[in-house]
Protein backbone atom coordinates (compact mmCIF):
# COMPACT_ATOMS: atom_id res chain seq x y z
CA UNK A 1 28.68 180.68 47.54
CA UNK A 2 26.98 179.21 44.34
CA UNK A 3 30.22 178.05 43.38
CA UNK A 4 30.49 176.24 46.53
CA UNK A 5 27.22 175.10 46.35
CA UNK A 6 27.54 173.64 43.04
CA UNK A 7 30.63 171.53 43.55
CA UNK A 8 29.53 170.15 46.76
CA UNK A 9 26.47 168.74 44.65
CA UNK A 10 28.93 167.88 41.62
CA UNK A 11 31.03 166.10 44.22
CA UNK A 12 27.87 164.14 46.14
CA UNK A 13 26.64 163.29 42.43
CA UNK A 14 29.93 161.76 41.85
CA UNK A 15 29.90 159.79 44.86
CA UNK A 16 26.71 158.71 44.29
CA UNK A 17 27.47 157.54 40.60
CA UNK A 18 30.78 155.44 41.70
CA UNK A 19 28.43 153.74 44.66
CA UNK A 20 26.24 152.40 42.16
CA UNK A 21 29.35 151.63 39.87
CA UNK A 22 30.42 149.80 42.93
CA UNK A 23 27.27 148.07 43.45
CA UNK A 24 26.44 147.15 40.11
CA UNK A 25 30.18 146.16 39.65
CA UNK A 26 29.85 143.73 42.75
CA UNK A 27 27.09 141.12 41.47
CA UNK A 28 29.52 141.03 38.09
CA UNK A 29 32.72 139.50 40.06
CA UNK A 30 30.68 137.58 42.23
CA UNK A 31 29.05 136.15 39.20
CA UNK A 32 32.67 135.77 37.72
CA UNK A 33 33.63 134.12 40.46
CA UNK A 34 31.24 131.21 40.71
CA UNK A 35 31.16 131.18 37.13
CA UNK A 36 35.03 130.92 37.44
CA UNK A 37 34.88 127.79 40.22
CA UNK A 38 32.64 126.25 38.19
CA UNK A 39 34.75 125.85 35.41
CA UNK A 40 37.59 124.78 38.01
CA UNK A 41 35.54 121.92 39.44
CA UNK A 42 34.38 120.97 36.42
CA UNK A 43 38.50 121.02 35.39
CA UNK A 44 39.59 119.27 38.39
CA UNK A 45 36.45 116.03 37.96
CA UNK A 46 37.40 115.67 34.34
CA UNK A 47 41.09 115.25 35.75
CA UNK A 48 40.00 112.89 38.15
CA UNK A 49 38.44 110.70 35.43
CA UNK A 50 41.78 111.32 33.39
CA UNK A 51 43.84 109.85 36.39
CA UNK A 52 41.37 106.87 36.71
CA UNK A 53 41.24 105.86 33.51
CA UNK A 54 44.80 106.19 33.06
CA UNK A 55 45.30 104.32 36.52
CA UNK A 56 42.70 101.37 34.98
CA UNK A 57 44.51 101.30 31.63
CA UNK A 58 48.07 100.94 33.70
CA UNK A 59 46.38 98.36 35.70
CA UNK A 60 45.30 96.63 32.85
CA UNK A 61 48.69 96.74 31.40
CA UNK A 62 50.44 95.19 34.35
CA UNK A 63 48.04 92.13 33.81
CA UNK A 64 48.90 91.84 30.18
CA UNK A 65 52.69 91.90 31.42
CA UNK A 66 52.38 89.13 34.46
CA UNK A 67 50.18 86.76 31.83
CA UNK A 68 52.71 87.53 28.96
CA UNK A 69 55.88 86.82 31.53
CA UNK A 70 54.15 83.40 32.82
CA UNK A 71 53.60 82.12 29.13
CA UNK A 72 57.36 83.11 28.01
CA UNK A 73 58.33 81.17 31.56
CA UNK A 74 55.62 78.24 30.63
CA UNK A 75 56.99 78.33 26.64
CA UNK A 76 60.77 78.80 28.13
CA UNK A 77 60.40 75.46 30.18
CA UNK A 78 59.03 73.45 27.25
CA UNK A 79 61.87 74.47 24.92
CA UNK A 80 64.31 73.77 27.15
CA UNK A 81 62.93 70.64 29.08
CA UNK A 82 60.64 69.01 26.21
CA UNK A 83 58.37 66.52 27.76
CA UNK A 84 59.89 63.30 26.13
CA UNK A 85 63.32 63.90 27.84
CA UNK A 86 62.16 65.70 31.08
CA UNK A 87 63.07 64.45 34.44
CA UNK A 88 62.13 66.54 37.71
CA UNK A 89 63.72 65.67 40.94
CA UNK A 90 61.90 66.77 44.48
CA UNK A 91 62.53 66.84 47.89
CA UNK A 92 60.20 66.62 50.37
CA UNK A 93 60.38 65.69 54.16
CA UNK A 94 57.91 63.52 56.50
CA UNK A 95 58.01 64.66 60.27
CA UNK A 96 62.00 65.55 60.11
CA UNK A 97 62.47 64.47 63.69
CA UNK A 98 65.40 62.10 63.50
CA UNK A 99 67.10 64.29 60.61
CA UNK A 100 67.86 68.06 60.00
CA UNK A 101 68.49 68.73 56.60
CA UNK A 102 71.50 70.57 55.79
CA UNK A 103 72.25 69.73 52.14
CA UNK A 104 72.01 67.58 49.26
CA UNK A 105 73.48 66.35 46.17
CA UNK A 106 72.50 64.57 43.52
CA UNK A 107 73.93 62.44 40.75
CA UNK A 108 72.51 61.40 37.39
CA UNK A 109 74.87 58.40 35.70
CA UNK A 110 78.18 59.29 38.18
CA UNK A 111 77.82 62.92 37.01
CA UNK A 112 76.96 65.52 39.53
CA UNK A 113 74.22 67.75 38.60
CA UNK A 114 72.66 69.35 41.81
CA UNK A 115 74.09 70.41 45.17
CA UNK A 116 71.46 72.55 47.32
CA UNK A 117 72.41 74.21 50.93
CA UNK A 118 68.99 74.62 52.74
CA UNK A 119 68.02 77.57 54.68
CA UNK A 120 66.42 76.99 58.19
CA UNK A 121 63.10 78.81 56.51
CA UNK A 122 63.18 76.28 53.38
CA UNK A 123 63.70 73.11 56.13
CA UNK A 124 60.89 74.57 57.66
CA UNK A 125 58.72 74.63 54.87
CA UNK A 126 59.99 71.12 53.90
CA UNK A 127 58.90 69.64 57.71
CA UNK A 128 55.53 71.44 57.28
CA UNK A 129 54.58 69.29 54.26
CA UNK A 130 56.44 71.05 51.42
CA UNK A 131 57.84 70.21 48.47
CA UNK A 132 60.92 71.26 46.63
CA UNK A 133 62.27 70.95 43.19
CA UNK A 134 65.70 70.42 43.57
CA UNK A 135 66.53 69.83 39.73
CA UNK A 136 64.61 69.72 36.31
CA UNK A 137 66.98 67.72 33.28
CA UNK A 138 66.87 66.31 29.96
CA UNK A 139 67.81 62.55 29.80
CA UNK A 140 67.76 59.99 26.83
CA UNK A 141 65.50 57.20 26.93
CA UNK A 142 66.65 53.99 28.83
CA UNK A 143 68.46 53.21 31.95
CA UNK A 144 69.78 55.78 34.63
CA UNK A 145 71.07 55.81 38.00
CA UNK A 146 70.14 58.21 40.27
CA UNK A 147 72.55 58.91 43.76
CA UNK A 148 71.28 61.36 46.71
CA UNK A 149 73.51 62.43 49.67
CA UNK A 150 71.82 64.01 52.16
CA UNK A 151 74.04 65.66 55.04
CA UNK A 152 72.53 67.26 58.12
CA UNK A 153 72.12 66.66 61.46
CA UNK A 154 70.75 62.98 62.39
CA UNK A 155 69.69 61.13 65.67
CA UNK A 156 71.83 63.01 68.82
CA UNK A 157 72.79 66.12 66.99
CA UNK A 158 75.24 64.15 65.49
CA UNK A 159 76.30 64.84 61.99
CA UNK A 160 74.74 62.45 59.49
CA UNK A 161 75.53 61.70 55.91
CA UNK A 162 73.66 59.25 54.15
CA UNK A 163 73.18 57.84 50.35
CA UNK A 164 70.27 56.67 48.46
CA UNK A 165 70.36 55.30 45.29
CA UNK A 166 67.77 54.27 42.33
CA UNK A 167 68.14 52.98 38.76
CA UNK A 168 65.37 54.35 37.10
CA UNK A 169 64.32 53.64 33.13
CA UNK A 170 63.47 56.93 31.32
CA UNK A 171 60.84 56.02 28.95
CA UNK A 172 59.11 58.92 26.13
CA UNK A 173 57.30 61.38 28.30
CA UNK A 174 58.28 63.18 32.13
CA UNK A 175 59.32 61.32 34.77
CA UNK A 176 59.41 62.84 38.28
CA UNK A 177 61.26 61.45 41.23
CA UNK A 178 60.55 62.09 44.52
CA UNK A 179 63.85 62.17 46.94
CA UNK A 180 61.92 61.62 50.33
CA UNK A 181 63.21 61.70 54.08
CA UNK A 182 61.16 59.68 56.95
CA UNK A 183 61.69 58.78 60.55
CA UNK A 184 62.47 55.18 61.01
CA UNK A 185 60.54 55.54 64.49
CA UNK A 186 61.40 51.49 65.44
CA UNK A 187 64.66 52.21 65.12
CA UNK A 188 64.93 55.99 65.67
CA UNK A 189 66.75 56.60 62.60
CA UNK A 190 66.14 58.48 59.20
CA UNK A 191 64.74 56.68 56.39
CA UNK A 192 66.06 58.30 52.99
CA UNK A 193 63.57 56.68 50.30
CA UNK A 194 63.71 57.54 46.17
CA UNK A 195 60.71 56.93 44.18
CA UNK A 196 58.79 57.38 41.14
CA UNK A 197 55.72 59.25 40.60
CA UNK A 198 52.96 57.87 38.31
C-alpha cells in the first residue's frame, strides 16, 4: 500500500513539475515568436527600401538613357546635315477641302530625292494644322530648283496630279521650304504654293 502510495505521489509530483515546465516553457516561444516577427518585419521594410531605391536608381538611369539618345540624335543630325549645307523640306496643308493628299514627290536639280505615300491618320494630322518633314539634304551653295508633284484626290473625287516648282538660291546657313496646299475657294480648286521660310 505504501508502495502504491508513494508512486501515485512520485507520479502527481511529476505532473506537476512538467506543468510548470510547460508553463514556464510557454512565455519563452511566445517571446521567440514576437522576437522572431520582429526581426521579419524589420527584414521585409529594409527590403522595401532596397526595392525603392533600386526602382529610383533604375528610374534615374532610364533618364540618363532618353537625354543621352536625344543628344546622339541632336549630334547625329549636325554631322550629317551641317547647318551651312542644310535644306529641310515640309508639308503642310490649309483646310484640304478641294484636295486629298495621296502622295508626293520631290525633286532637287532633276534628281528625285523624296517620294512619301500618306496615311489617312498623317492627312489628318496635316488638315488639322500639322506639319511634316518630308526631306532633310545637304546642297552646295547657289542656285537650285526645286519640283513637287502632289497626287490625290482633287475637286469631284477626281484624281488630281499637280506640279509646283521653285528655284531657290542656297546661301551659307539652313534653308527650309515649305511645300504648302490651299483651297483656291474663287475657283474651287487647289492651290499648291512653295516657299521659303525666314
Amino acid at each position: 500500500m505504501t508502495k502504491t502510495l508513494k508512486s501515485l505521489v512520485a507520479t502527481a509530483a511529476l505532473a506537476f513539475s512538467l506543468g510548470s515546465m510547460a508553463q514556464d516553457a510557454a512565455p519563452m516561444n511566445a517571446d521567440s515568436a514576437l522576437a522572431e516577427a520582429t526581426r521579419l518585419e524589420a527584414a521585409e521594410s529594409e527590403s522595401r527600401e532596397q526595392f525603392r531605391s533600386i526602382d529610383q536608381d533604375v528610374q534615374r538611369l532610364k533618364k540618363e538613357v532618353l537625354d543621352l539618345n536625344r543628344d546622339l540624335f541632336l549630334l547625329e543630325e549636325e554631322l550629317l546635315f551641317p547647318a551651312n549645307s542644310q535644306v529641310a523640306f515640309f508639308i503642310s496643308m490649309d483646310v484640304g477641302e478641294y484636295f486629298e493628299l495621296d502622295s508626293v514627290n520631290i525633286k532637287i536639280d532633276g534628281k528625285e530625292v523624296a517620294n512619301h505615300l500618306y496615311t489617312i491618320r498623317e492627312v489628318d494630322a496635316l488638315v488639322r494644322g500639322g506639319v511634316h518633314r518630308v526631306h532633310m539634304a545637304n546642297l552646295k551653295t547657289g542656285d537650285h530648283e526645286l519640283i513637287a508633284i502632289f497626287t490625290g484626290k482633287g475637286p469631284h473625287v477626281r484624281d488630281y496630279r499637280r506640279g509646283a516648282t521653285l528655284t531657290f538660291d542656297k546661301g551659307i546657313g539652313a534653308k527650309y521650304v515649305e511645300l504648302k496646299i490651299t483651297d483656291r475657294v474663287r475657283k474651287q480648286q487647289p492651290e499648291f504654293i512653295i516657299k521659303e521660310w525666314e
